[in-house]
Protein backbone atom coordinates (compact mmCIF):
# COMPACT_ATOMS: atom_id res chain seq x y z
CA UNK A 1 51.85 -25.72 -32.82
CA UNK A 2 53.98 -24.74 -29.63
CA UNK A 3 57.90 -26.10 -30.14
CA UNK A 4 59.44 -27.75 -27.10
CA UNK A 5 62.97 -27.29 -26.70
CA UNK A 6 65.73 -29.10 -25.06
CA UNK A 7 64.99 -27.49 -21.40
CA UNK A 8 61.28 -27.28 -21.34
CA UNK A 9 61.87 -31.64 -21.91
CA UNK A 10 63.81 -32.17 -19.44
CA UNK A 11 61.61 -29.84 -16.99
CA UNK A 12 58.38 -31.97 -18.32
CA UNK A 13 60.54 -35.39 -17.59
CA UNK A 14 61.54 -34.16 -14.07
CA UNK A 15 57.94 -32.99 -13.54
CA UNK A 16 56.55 -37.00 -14.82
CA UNK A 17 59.45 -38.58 -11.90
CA UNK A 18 58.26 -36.18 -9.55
CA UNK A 19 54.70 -37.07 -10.02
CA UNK A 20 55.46 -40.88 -10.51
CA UNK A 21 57.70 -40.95 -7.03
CA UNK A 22 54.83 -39.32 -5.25
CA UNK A 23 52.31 -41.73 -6.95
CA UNK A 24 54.38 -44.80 -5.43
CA UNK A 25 54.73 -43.28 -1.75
CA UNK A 26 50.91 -42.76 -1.66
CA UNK A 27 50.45 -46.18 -2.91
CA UNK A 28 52.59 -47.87 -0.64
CA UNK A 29 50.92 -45.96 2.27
CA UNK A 30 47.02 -46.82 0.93
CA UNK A 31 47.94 -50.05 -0.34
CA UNK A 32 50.54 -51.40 2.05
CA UNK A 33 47.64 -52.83 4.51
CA UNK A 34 45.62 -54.40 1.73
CA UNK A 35 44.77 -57.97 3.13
CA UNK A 36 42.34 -59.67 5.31
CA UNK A 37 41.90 -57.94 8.96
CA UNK A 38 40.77 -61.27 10.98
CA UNK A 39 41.58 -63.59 13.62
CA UNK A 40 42.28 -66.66 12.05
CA UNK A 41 45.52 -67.81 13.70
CA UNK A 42 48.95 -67.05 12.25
CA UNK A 43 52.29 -68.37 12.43
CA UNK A 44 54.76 -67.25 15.12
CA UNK A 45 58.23 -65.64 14.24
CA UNK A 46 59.77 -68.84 16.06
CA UNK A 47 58.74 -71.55 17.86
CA UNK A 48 56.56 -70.27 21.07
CA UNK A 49 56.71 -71.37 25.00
CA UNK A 50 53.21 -70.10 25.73
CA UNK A 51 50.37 -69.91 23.77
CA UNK A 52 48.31 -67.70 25.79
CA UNK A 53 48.95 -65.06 28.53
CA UNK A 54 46.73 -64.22 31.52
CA UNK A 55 47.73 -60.57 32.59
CA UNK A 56 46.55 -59.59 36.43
CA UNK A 57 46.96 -56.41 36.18
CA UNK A 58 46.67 -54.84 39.42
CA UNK A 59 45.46 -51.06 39.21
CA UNK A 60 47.28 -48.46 41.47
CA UNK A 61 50.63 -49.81 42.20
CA UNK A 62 51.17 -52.47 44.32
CA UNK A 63 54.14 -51.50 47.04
CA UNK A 64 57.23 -53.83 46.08
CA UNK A 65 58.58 -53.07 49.75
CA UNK A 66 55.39 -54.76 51.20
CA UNK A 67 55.14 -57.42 48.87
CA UNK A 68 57.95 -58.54 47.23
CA UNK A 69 61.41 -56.52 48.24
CA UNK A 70 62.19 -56.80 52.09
CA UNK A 71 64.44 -54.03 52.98
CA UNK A 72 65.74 -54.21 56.23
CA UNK A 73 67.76 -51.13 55.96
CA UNK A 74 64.64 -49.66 56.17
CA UNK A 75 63.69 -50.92 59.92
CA UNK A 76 67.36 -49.43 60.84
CA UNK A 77 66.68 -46.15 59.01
CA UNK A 78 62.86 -45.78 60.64
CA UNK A 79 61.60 -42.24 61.08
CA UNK A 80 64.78 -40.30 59.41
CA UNK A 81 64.18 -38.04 56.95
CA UNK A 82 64.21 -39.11 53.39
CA UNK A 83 67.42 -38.31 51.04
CA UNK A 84 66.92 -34.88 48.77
CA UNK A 85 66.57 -37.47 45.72
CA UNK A 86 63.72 -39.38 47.51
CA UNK A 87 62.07 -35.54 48.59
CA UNK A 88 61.71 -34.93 44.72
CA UNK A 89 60.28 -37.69 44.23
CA UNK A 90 56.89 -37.07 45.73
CA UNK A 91 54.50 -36.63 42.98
CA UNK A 92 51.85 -34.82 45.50
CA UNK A 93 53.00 -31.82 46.62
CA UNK A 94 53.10 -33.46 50.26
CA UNK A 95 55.64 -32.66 52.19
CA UNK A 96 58.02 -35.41 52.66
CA UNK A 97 57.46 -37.68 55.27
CA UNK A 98 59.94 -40.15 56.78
CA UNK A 99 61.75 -43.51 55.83
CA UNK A 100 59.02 -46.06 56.66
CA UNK A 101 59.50 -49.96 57.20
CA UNK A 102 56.89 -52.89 56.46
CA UNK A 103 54.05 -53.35 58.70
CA UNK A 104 54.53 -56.90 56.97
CA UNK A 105 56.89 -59.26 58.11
CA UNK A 106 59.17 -61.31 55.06
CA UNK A 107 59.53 -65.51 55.05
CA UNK A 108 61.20 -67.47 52.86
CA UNK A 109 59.35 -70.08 51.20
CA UNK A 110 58.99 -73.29 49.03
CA UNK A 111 62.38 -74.79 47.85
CA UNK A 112 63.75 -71.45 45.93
CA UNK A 113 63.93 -69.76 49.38
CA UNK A 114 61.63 -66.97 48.02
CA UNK A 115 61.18 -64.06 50.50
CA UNK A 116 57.72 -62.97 50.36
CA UNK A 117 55.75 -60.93 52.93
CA UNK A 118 52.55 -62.20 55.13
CA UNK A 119 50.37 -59.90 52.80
CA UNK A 120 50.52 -62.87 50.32
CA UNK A 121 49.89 -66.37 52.26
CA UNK A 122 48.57 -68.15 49.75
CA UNK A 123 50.73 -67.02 46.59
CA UNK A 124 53.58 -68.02 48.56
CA UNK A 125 52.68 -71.58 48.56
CA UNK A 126 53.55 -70.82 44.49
CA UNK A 127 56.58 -69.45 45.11
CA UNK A 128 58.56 -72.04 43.37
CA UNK A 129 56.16 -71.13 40.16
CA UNK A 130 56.61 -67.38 39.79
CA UNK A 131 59.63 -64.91 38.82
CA UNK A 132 60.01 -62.05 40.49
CA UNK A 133 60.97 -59.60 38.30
CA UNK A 134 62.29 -56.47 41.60
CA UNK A 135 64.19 -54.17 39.11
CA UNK A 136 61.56 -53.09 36.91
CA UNK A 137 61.11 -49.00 36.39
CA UNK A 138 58.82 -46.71 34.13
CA UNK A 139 59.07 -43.29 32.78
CA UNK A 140 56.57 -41.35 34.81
CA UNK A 141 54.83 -40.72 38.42
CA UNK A 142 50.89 -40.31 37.25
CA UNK A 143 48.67 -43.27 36.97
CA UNK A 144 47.16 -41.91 33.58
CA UNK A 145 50.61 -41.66 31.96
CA UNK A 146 51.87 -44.84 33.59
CA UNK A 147 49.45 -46.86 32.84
CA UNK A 148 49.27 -45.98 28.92
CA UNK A 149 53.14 -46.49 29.20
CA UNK A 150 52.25 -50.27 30.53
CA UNK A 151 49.75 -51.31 28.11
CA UNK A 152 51.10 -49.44 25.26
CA UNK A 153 54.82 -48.57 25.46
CA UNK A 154 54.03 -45.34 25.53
CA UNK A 155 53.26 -42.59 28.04
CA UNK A 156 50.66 -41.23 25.40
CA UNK A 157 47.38 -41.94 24.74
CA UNK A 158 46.04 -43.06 21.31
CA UNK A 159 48.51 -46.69 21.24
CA UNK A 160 47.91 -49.73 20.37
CA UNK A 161 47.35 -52.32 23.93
CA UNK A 162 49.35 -55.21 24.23
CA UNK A 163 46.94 -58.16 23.61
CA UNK A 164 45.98 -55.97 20.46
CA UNK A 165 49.30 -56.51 19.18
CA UNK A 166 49.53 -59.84 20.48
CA UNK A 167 45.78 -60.33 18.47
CA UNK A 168 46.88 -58.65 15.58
CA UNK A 169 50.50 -60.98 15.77
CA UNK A 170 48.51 -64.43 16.18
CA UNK A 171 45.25 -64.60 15.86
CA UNK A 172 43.00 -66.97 17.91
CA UNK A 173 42.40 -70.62 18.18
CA UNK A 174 38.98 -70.53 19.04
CA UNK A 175 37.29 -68.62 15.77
CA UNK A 176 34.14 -68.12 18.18
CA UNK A 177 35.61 -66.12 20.63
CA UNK A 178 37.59 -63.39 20.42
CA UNK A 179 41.50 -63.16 21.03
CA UNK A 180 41.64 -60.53 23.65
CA UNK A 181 39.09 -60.48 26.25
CA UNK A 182 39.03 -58.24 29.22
CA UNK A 183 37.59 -58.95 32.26
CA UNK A 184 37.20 -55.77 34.56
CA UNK A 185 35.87 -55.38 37.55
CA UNK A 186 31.69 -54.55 37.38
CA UNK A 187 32.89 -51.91 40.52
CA UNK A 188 34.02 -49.45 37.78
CA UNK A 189 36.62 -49.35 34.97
CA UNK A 190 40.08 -48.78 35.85
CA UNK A 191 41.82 -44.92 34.77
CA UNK A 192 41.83 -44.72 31.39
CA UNK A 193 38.29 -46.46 31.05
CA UNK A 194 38.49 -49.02 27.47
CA UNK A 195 41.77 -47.23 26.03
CA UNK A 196 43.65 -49.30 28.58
CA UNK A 197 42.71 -52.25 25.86
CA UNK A 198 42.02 -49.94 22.82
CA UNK A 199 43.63 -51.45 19.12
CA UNK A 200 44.12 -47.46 18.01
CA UNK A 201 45.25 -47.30 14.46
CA UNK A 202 45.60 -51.43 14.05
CA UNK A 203 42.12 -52.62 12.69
CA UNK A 204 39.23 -52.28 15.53
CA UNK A 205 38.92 -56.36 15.21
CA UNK A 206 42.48 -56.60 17.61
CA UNK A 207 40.77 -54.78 20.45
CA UNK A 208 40.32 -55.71 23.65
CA UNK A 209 36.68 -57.91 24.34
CA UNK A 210 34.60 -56.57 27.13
CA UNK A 211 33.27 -59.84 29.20
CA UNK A 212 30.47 -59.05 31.95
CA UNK A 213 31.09 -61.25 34.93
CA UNK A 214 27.59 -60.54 35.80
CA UNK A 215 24.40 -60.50 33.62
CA UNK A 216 25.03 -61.61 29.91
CA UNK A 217 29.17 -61.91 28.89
CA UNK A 218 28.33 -59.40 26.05
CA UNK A 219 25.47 -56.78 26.12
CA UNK A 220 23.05 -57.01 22.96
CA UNK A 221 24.94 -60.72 22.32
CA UNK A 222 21.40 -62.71 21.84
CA UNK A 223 18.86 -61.66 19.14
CA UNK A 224 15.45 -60.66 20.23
CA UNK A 225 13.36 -63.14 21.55
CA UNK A 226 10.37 -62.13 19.42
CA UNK A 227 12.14 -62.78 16.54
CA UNK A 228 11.98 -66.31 15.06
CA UNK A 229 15.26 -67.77 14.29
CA UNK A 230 15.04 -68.29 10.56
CA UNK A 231 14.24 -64.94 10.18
CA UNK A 232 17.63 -64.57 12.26
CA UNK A 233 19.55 -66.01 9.82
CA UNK A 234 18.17 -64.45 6.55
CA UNK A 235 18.73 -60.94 8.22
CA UNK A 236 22.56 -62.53 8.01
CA UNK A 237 22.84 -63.40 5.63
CA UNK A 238 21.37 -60.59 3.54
CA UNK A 239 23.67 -58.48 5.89
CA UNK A 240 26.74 -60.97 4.32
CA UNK A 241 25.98 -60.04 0.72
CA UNK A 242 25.35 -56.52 1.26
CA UNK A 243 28.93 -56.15 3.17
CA UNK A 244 30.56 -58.35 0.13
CA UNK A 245 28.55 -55.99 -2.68
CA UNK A 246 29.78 -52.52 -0.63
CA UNK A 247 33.33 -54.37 0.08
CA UNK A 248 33.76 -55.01 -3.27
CA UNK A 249 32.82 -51.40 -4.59
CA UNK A 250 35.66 -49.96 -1.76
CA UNK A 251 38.93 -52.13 -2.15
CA UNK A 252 41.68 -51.12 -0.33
CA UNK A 253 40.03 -50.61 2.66
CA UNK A 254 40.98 -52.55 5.64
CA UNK A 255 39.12 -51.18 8.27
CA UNK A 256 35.99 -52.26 6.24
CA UNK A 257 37.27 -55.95 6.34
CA UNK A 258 37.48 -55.59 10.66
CA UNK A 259 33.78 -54.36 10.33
CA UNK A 260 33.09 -57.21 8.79
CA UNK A 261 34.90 -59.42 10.88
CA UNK A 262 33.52 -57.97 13.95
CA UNK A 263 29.84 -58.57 12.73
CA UNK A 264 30.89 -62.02 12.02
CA UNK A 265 32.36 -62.92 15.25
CA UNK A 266 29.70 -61.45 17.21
CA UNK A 267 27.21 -64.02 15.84
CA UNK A 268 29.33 -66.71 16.20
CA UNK A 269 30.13 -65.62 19.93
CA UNK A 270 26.89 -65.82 21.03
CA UNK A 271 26.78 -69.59 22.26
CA UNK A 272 30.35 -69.71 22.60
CA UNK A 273 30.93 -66.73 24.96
CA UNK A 274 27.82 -67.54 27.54
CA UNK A 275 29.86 -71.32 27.63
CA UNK A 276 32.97 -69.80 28.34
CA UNK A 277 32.08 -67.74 30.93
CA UNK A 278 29.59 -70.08 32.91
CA UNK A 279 31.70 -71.13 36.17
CA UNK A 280 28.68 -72.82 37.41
CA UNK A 281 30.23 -75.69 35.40
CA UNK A 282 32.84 -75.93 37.69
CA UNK A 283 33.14 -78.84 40.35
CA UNK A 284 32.36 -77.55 44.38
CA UNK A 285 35.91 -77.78 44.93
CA UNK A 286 37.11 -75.42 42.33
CA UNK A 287 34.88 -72.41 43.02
CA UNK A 288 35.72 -73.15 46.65
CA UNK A 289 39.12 -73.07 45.85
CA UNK A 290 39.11 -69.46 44.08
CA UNK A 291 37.01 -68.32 47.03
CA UNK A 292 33.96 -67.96 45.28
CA UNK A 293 32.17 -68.59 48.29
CA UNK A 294 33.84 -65.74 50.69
CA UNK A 295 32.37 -62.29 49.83
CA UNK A 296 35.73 -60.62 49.66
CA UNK A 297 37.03 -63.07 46.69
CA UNK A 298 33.27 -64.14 44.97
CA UNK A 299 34.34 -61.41 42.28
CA UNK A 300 37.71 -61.28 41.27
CA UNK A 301 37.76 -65.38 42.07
CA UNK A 302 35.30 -65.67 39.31
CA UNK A 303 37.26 -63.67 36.82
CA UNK A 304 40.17 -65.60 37.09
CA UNK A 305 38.15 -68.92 36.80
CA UNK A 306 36.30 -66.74 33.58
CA UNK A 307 40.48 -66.29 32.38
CA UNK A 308 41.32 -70.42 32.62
CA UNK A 309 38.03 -71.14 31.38
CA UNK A 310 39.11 -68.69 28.27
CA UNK A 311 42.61 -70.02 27.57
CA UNK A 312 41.57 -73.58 27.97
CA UNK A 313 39.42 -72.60 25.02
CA UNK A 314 42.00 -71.17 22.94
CA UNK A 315 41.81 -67.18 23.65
CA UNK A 316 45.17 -65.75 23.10
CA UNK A 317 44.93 -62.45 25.69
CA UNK A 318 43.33 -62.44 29.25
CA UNK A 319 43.38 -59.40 31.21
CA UNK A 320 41.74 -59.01 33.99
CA UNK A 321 41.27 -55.54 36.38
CA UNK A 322 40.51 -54.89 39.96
CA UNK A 323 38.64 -52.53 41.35
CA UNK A 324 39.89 -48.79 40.51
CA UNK A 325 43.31 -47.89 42.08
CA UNK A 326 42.93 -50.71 44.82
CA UNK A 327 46.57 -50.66 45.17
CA UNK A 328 47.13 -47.19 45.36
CA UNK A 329 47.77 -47.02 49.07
CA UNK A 330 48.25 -43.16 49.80
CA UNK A 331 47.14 -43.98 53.38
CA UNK A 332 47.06 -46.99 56.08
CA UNK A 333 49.40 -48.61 54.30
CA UNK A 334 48.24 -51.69 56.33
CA UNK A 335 45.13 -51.87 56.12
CA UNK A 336 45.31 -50.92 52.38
CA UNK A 337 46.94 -53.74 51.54
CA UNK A 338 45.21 -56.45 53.72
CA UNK A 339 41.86 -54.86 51.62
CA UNK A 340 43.75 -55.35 48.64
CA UNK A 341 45.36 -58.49 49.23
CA UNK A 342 42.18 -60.20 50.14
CA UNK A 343 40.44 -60.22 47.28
CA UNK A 344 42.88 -61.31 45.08
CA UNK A 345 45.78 -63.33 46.62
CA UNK A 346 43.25 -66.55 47.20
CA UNK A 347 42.36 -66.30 43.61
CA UNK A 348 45.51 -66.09 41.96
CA UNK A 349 47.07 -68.79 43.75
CA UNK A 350 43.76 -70.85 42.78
CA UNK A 351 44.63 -69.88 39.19
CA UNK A 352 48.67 -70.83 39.08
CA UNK A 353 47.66 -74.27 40.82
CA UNK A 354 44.30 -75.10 38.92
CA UNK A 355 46.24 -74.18 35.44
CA UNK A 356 49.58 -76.22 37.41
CA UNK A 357 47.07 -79.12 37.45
CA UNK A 358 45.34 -79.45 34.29
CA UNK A 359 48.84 -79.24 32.62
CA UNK A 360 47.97 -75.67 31.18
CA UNK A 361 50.65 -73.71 33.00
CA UNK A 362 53.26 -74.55 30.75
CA UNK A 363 51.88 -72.86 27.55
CA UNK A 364 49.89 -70.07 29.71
CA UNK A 365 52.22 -66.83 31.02
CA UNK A 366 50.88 -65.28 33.47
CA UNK A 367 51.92 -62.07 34.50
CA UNK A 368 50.66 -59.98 37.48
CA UNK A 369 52.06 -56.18 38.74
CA UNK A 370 50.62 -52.53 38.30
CA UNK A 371 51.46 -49.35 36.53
CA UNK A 372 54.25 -48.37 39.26
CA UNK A 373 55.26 -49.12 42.96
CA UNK A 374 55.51 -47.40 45.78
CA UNK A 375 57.92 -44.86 47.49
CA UNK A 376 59.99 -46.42 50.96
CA UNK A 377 59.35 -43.08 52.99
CA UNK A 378 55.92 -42.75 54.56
CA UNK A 379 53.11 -40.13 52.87
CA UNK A 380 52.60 -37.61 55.74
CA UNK A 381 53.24 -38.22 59.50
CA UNK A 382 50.13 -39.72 60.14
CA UNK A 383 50.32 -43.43 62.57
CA UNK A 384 48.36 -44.54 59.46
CA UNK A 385 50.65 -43.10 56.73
CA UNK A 386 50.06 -44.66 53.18
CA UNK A 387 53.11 -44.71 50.74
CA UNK A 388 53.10 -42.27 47.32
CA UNK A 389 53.94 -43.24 43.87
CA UNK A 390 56.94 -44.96 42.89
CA UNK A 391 57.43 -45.32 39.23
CA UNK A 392 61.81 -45.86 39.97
CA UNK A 393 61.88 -49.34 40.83
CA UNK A 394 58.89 -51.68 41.53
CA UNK A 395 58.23 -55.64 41.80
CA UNK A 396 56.05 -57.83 38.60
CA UNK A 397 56.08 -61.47 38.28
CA UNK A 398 55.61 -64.36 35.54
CA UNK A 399 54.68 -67.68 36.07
CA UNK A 400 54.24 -70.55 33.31
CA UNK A 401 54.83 -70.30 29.40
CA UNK A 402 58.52 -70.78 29.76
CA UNK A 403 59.38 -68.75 32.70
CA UNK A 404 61.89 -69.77 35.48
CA UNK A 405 59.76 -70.87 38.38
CA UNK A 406 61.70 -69.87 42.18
CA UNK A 407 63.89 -67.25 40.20
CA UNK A 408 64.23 -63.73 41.80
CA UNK A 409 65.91 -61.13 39.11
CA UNK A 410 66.98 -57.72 40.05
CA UNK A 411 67.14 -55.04 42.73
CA UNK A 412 66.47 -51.76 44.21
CA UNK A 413 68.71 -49.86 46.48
CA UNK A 414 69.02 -50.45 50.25
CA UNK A 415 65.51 -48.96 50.63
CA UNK A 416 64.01 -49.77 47.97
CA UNK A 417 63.35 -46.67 46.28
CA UNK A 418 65.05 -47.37 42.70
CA UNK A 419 66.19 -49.71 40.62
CA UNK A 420 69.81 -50.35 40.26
CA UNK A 421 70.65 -54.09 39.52
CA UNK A 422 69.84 -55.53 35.92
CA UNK A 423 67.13 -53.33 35.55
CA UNK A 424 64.00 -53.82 33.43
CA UNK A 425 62.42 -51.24 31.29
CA UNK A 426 58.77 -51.89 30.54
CA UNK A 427 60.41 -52.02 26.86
CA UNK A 428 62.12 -54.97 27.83
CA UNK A 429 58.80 -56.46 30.09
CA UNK A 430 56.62 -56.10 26.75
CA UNK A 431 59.91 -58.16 24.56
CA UNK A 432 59.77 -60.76 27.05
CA UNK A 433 56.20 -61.53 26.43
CA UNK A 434 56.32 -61.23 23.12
CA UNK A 435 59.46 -63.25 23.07
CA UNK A 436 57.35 -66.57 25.06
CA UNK A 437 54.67 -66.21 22.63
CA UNK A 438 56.87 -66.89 19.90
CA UNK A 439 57.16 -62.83 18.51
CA UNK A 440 60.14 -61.28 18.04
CA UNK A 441 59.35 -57.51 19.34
CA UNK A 442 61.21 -55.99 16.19
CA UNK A 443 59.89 -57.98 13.29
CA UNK A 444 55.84 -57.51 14.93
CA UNK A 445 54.88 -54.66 12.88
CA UNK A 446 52.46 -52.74 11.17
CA UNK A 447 53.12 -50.21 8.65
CA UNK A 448 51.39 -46.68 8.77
CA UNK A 449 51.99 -43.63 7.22
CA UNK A 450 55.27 -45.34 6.37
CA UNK A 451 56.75 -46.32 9.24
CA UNK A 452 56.95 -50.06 10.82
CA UNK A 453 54.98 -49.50 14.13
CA UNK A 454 56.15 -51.84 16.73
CA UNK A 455 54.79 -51.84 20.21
CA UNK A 456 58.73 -51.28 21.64
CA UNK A 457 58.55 -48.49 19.50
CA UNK A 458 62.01 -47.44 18.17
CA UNK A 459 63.08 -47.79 21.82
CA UNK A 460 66.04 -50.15 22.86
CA UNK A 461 64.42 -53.52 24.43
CA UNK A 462 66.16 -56.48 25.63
CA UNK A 463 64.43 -60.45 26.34
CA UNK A 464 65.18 -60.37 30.37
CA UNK A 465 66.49 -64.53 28.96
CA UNK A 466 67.50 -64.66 32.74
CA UNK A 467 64.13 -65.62 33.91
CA UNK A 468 63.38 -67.91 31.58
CA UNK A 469 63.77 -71.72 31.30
């Protein structure tokens, strides 16, 4: 029998903590998620202004100094050449064109006195509704990059979206629909395809909800016709038991639980969603008023009816897309924007009034802007010069769920090329959402390989408190 002396002990002991300290990371890590992945609503950090946000996010980048930031330094400064700082700041490999005014003349409006350019006639009868946020700025120049860096916080792919981790934070009201739906345009999905709504590593039952606006919301929603429905339901609910019996031989395992909750959902969706989404409900008047009569504004009138019809019902996350890069306006400026104003501008004014009038506005945010702006100086020297990329300081705006209606916060320079006045990081843009739906953006977490992932990430972010009421 083999004697153990004083120092082979202590190395066994030291061996035993060494295993035991690795045994309790490795549980915290497998076991730390071990709960219910659903979407059963949950309690806020504090008490919340809105209960549901409708994002319009408008693909491309919209150009502030055409829409939102009148510069008329920029008339004076008309055909000079562009500063050495602006010059770098083409993300083409153009060479630079020249300082370039607004083909669209600025008005005030409504009783704020909110400048707004003729692009937008009918938002600026809303004026007094929306914050203009005109100091915003990102990290990078690219749409791909830019837009991850919008939805996610990050300029990388592989991120959770924002209505994921607004999903994942709250849950839904209406059990037979799903929290975050996403309404894009049947044109074409935007850059980025579905990881513009993707859940990544939070469980796959936060992810954005593809809705159809034409044909059935969801495809392979209904069962097949030939198939009688009490046979339906026993293929259920031997599908129920089989997921509890494999469920219960895999603990620990919350992506299993999503699965589950997924299946679930989806048969539960399948009267709910075609309800939802049926605008044919709708009086005359309100599908006139979102211009689903006109050919230019049928479609993206119709998703924003689809997005009050949603909210109304107690979906937490409404985002709806345009078609690809509509705003990206790399030539005729002009007549880029009239294209691009004139689908949408009749609709989202329909959408702040018609949610104004059923008394929904005040627990509804609604936020509209792109990815980036775009830069003061014309793209070329063509008479029909477009504008490139401006990710330095760009124009968003909220309206409803708390926000300061007539407020304008922030500026660019004289021309409009970056931000330099109580700027806003899109950091600080995602904390300000969060922050009206009642979510504090540093206690929203989810912990994964040990860290507490936050959509702010470990980066500094601020509640822009100015623009709110």
């Amino acid at each position: 029998m083999a004697t153990t002396n004083r120092r082979d002990f202590f190395a066994s002991i030291a061996n035993g903590l060494h295993g035991a300290a690795l045994a309790g990371l490795l549980g915290r890590d497998l076991y730390a998620n071990n709960n219910v992945f659903d979407l059963a609503p949950k309690p806020s950090h504090f008490q919340p202004k809105a209960k549901a946000v409708i994002q319009l996010f408008m693909n491309g980048g919209p150009s502030q100094v055409d829409l939102f930031d009148p510069k008329p330094a920029l008339t004076k400064l008309a055909g000079t050449p562009p500063s050495k700082e602006l010059s770098f700041a083409i993300s083409n490999g153009d060479a630079p064109g020249v300082l370039m005014p607004s083909p669209f003349p600025f008005q005030k409006h409504g009783k704020s006195g909110m400048e707004i350019s003729s692009a937008m006639p009918h938002l600026a009868t809303c004026v007094d509704d929306i914050a203009v946020i005109r100091s915003m700025y990102g990290e990078h120049a690219n749409h791909e990059p830019a837009l991850f860096l919008m939805h996610t916080g990050r300029t990388i792919a592989s991120r959770p979206a924002i209505g994921a981790w607004v999903s994942y934070g709250l849950g839904t009201e209406n059990r037979n629909l799903p929290a975050y739906v996403v309404l894009d345009d049947p044109k074409g999905l935007p850059i980025n395809g579905i990881s513009n709504w993707q859940s990544a590593w939070l469980p796959p039952i936060y992810q954005g909800t593809r809705f159809r606006t034409e044909g059935p919301p969801v495809l392979n929603l209904e069962p097949r016709p030939e198939i009688p429905a009490p046979l339906v339901e026993a293929e259920r609910n031997l599908l129920r038991k089989l997921d509890a019996a494999h469920l219960a031989e895999r603990p620990h395992q919350p992506e299993l639980d999503a699965r589950i909750s997924s299946y679930e959902l989806a048969a539960r969706m399948q009267l709910a969603a075609s309800d939802a989404l049926d605008v044919s409900k709708e009086s005359a008047s309100t599908q006139e008023a979102y211009g689903l009569n006109e050919p230019a504004t049928a479609s993206y009138g119709k998703r924003c009816l689809m997005a009050r019809r949603l909210v109304e019902r107690g979906v937490r996350f409404v985002q709806l897309y345009i078609e690809s890069q509509i705003f990206d306006s790399h030539g005729d400026i002009k007549g880029s924007l009239d294209y691009a104003c004139g689908k949408t501008d009749k609709p989202v004014a329909a959408l702040l009034k018609d949610l104004k009038q059923r008394g929904l506005l005040d627990t509804t945010l609604v936020v509209w802007g792109g990815e980036f702006g775009r830069l003061p100086m014309s793209q070329g020297m063509s008479s029909k010069a477009g504008r490139d990329h401006g990710p330095n300081g760009f124009s968003v705006w909220m309206a409803g769920g708390g926000v300061k209606g007539g407020t304008v916060y922030g500026a660019t320079d004289d021309i409009g090329f970056k931000s330099v006045e109580n700027r806003v990081s899109v950091h600080d843009f995602h904390a300000t959402i969060l922050h009206q739906l009642g979510l504090n953006h540093r206690d929203l977490v989810f912990e994964r390989h040990g860290l507490k992932e936050r959509l702010t990430d470990q980066f500094p972010a601020r509640v822009v408190k100015e623009i709110l009421s």
